[in-house]
N, C-alpha and C. Protein backbone atom coordinates (compact mmCIF):
# COMPACT_ATOMS: atom_id res chain seq x y z
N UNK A 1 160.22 93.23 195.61
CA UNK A 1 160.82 91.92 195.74
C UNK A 1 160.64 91.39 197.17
N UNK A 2 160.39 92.44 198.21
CA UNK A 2 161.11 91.34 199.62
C UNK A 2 159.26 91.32 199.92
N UNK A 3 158.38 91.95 199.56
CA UNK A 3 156.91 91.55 200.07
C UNK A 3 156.38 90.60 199.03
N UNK A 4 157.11 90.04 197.81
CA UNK A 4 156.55 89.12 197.26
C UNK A 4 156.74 87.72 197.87
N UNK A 5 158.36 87.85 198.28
CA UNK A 5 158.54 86.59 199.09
C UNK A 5 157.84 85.79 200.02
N UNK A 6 157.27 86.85 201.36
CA UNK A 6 156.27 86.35 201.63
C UNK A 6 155.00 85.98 200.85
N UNK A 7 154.56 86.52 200.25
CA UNK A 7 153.34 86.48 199.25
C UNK A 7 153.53 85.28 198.90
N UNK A 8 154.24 85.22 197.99
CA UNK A 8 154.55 84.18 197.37
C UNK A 8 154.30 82.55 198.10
N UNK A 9 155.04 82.32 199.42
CA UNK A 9 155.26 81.46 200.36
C UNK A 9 153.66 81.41 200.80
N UNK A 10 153.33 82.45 201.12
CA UNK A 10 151.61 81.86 201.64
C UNK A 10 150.77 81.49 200.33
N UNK A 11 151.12 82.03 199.12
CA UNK A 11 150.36 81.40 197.82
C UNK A 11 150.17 80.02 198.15
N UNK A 12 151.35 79.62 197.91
CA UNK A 12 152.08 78.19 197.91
C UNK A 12 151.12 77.71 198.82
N UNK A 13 151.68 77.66 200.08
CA UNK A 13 150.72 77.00 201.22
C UNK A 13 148.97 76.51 200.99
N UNK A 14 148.58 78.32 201.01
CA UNK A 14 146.98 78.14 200.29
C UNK A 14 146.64 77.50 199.39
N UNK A 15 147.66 77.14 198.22
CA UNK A 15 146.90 76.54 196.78
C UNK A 15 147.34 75.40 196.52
N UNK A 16 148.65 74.74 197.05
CA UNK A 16 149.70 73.99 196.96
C UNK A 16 149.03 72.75 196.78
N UNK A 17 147.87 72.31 197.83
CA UNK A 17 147.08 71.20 197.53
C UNK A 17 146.18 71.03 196.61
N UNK A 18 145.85 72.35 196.19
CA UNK A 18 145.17 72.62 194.49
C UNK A 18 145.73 72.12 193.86
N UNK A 19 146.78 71.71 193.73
CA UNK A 19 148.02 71.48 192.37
C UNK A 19 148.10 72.90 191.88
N UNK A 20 148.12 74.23 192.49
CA UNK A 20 148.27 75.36 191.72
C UNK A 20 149.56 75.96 192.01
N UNK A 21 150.23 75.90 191.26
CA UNK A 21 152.01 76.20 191.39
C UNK A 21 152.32 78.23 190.98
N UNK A 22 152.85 78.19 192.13
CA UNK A 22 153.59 79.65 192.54
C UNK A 22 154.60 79.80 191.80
N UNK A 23 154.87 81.03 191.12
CA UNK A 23 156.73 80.73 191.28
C UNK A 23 156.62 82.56 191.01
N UNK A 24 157.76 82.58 191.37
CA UNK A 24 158.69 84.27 191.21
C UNK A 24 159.64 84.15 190.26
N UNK A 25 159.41 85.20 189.19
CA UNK A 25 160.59 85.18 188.53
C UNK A 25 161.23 86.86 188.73
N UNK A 26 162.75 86.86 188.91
CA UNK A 26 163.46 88.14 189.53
C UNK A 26 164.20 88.41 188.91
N UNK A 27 163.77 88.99 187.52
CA UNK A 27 164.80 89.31 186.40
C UNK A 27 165.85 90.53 186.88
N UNK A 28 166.81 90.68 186.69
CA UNK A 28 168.04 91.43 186.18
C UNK A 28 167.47 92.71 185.54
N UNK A 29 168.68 93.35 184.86
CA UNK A 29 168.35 94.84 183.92
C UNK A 29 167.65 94.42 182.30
N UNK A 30 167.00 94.56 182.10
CA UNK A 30 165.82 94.30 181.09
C UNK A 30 165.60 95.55 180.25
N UNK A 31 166.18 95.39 178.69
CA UNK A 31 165.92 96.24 178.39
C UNK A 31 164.46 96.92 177.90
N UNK A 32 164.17 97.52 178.79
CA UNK A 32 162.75 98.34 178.65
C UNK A 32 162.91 100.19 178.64
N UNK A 33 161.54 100.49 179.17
CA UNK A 33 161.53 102.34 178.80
C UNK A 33 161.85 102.53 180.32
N UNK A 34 162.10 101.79 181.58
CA UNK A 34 162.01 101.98 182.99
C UNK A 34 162.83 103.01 183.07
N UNK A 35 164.31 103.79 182.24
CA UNK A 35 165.03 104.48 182.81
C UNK A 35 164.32 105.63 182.52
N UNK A 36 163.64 106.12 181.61
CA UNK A 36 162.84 107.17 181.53
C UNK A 36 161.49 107.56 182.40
N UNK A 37 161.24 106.50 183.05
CA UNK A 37 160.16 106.82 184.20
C UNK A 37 160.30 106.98 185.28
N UNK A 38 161.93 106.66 186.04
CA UNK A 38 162.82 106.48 187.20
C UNK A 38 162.49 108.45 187.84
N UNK A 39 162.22 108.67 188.62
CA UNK A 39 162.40 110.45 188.99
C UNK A 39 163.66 110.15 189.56
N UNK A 40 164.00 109.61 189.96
CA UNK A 40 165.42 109.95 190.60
C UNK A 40 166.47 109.66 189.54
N UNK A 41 167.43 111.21 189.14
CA UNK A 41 167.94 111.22 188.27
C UNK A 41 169.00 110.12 187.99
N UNK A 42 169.78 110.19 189.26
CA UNK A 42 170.94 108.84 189.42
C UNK A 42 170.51 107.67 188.84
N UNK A 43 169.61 107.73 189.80
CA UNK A 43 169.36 106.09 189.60
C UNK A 43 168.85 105.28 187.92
N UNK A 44 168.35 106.71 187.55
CA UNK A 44 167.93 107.08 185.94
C UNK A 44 169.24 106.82 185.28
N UNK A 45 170.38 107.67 185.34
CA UNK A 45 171.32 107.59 184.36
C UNK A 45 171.76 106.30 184.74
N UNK A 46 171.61 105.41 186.07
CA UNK A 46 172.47 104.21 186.27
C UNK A 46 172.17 103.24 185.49
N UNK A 47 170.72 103.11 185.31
CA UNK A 47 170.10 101.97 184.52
C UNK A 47 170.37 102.38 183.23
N UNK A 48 170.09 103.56 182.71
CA UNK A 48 170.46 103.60 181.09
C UNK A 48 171.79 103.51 180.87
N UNK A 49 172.66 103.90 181.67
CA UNK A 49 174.14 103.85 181.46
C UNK A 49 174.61 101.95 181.16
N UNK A 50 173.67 101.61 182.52
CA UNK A 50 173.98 99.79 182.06
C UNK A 50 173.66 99.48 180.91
N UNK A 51 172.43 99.40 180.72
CA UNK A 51 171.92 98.88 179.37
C UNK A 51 172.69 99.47 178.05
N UNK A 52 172.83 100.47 177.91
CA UNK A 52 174.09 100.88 176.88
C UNK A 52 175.28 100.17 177.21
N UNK A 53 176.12 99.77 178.15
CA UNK A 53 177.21 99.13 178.81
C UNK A 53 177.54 97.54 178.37
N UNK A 54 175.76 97.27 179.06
CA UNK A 54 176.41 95.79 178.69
C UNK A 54 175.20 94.46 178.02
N UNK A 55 175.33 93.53 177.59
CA UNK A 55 174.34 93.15 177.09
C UNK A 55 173.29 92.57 177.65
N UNK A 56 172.08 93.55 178.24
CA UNK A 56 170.90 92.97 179.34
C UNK A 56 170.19 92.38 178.33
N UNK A 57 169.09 91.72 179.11
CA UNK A 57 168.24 90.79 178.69
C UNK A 57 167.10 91.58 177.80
N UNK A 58 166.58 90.82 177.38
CA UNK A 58 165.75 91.06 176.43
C UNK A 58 164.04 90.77 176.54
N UNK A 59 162.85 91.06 176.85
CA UNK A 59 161.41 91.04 176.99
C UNK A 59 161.43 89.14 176.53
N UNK A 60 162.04 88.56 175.81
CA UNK A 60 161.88 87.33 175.00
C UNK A 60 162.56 86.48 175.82
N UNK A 61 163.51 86.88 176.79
CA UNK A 61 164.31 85.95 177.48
C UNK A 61 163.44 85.67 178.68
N UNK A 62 162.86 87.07 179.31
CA UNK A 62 162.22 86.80 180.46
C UNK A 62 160.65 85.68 180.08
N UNK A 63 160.36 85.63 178.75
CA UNK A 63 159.10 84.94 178.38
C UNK A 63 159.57 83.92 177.95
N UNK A 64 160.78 83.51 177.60
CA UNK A 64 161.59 81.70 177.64
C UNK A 64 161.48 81.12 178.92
N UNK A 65 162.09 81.62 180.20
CA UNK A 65 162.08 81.65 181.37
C UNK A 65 160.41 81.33 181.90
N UNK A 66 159.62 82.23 181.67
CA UNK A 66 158.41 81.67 182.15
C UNK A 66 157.72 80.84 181.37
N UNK A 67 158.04 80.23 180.00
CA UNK A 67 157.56 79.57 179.36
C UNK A 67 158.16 78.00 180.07
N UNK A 68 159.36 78.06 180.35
CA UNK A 68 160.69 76.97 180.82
C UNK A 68 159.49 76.91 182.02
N UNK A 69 159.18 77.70 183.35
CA UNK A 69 158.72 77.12 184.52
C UNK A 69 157.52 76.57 183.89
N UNK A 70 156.66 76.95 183.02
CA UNK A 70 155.49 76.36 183.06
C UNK A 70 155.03 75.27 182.39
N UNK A 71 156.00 74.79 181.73
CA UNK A 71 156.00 73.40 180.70
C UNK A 71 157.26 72.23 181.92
N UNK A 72 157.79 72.40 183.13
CA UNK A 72 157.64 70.92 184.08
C UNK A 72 156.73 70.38 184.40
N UNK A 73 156.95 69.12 184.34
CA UNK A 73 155.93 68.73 185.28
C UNK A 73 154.81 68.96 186.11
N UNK A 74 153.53 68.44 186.22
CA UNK A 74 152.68 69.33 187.01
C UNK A 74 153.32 69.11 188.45
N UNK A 75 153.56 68.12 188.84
CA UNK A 75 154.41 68.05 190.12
C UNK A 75 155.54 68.49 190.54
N UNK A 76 155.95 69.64 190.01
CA UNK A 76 157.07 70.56 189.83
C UNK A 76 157.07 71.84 190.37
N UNK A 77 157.33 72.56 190.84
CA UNK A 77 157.13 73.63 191.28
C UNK A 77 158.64 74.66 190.96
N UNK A 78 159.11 75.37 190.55
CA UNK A 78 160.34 76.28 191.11
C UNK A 78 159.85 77.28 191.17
N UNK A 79 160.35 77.42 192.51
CA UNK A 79 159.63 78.12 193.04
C UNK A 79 160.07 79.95 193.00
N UNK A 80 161.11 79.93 192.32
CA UNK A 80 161.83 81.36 191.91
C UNK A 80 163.09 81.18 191.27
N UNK A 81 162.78 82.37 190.30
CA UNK A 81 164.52 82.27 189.25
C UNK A 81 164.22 83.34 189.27
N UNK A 82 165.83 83.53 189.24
CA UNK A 82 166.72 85.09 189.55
C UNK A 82 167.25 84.82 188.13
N UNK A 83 167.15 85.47 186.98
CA UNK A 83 167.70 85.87 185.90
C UNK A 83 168.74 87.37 185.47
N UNK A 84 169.42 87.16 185.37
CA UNK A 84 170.22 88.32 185.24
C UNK A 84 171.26 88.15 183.45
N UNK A 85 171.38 89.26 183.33
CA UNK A 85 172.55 89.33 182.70
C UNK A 85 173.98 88.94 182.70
N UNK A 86 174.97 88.04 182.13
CA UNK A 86 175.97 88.00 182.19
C UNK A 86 176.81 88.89 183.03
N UNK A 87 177.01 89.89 182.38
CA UNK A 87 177.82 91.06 183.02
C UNK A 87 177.18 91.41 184.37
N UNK A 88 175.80 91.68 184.47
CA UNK A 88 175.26 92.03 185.51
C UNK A 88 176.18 91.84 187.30
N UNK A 89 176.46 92.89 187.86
CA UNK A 89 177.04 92.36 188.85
C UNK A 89 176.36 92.59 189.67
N UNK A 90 175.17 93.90 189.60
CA UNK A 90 174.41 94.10 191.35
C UNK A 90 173.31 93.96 190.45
């Protein structure tokens, strides 16, 4: 996340007069297989413990979301969405 930011910001700059639009999207807990590939055990049981816990997002929400940035305007840009879960607190 924090080396895309920059990335991201010089995209922009470089292509911006292209009309070629940047954006970041910074989803939340997503339910995927990530807690089983995590080596660090904690941090393993933390994510599966959430996703059993509370109701994370879903592969379909994060592809509404990028479907939503890419149907504004061509003169539109947003330039990042932070998506999370309801419950989600960190």
């Amino acid at each position: 996340m924090f080396g895309s930011h920059p990335l991201t910001r010089l995209l922009r700059t470089e292509l911006g007069r292209k009309k070629v639009r940047v954006s970041a999207v910074e989803p939340g807990m997503v339910d995927t297989e990530l807690p089983s590939h995590v080596t660090d055990a904690d941090a393993s049981r933390l994510m599966a413990d959430l996703i059993k816990q509370i109701d994370v997002l879903q592969s379909e929400d994060i592809a509404e979301t990028v479907a939503f940035m890419a149907a504004v305007p061509r003169h539109v840009n947003l330039t990042e969405i932070t998506i999370l879960p309801t419950e989600q607190i960190i």
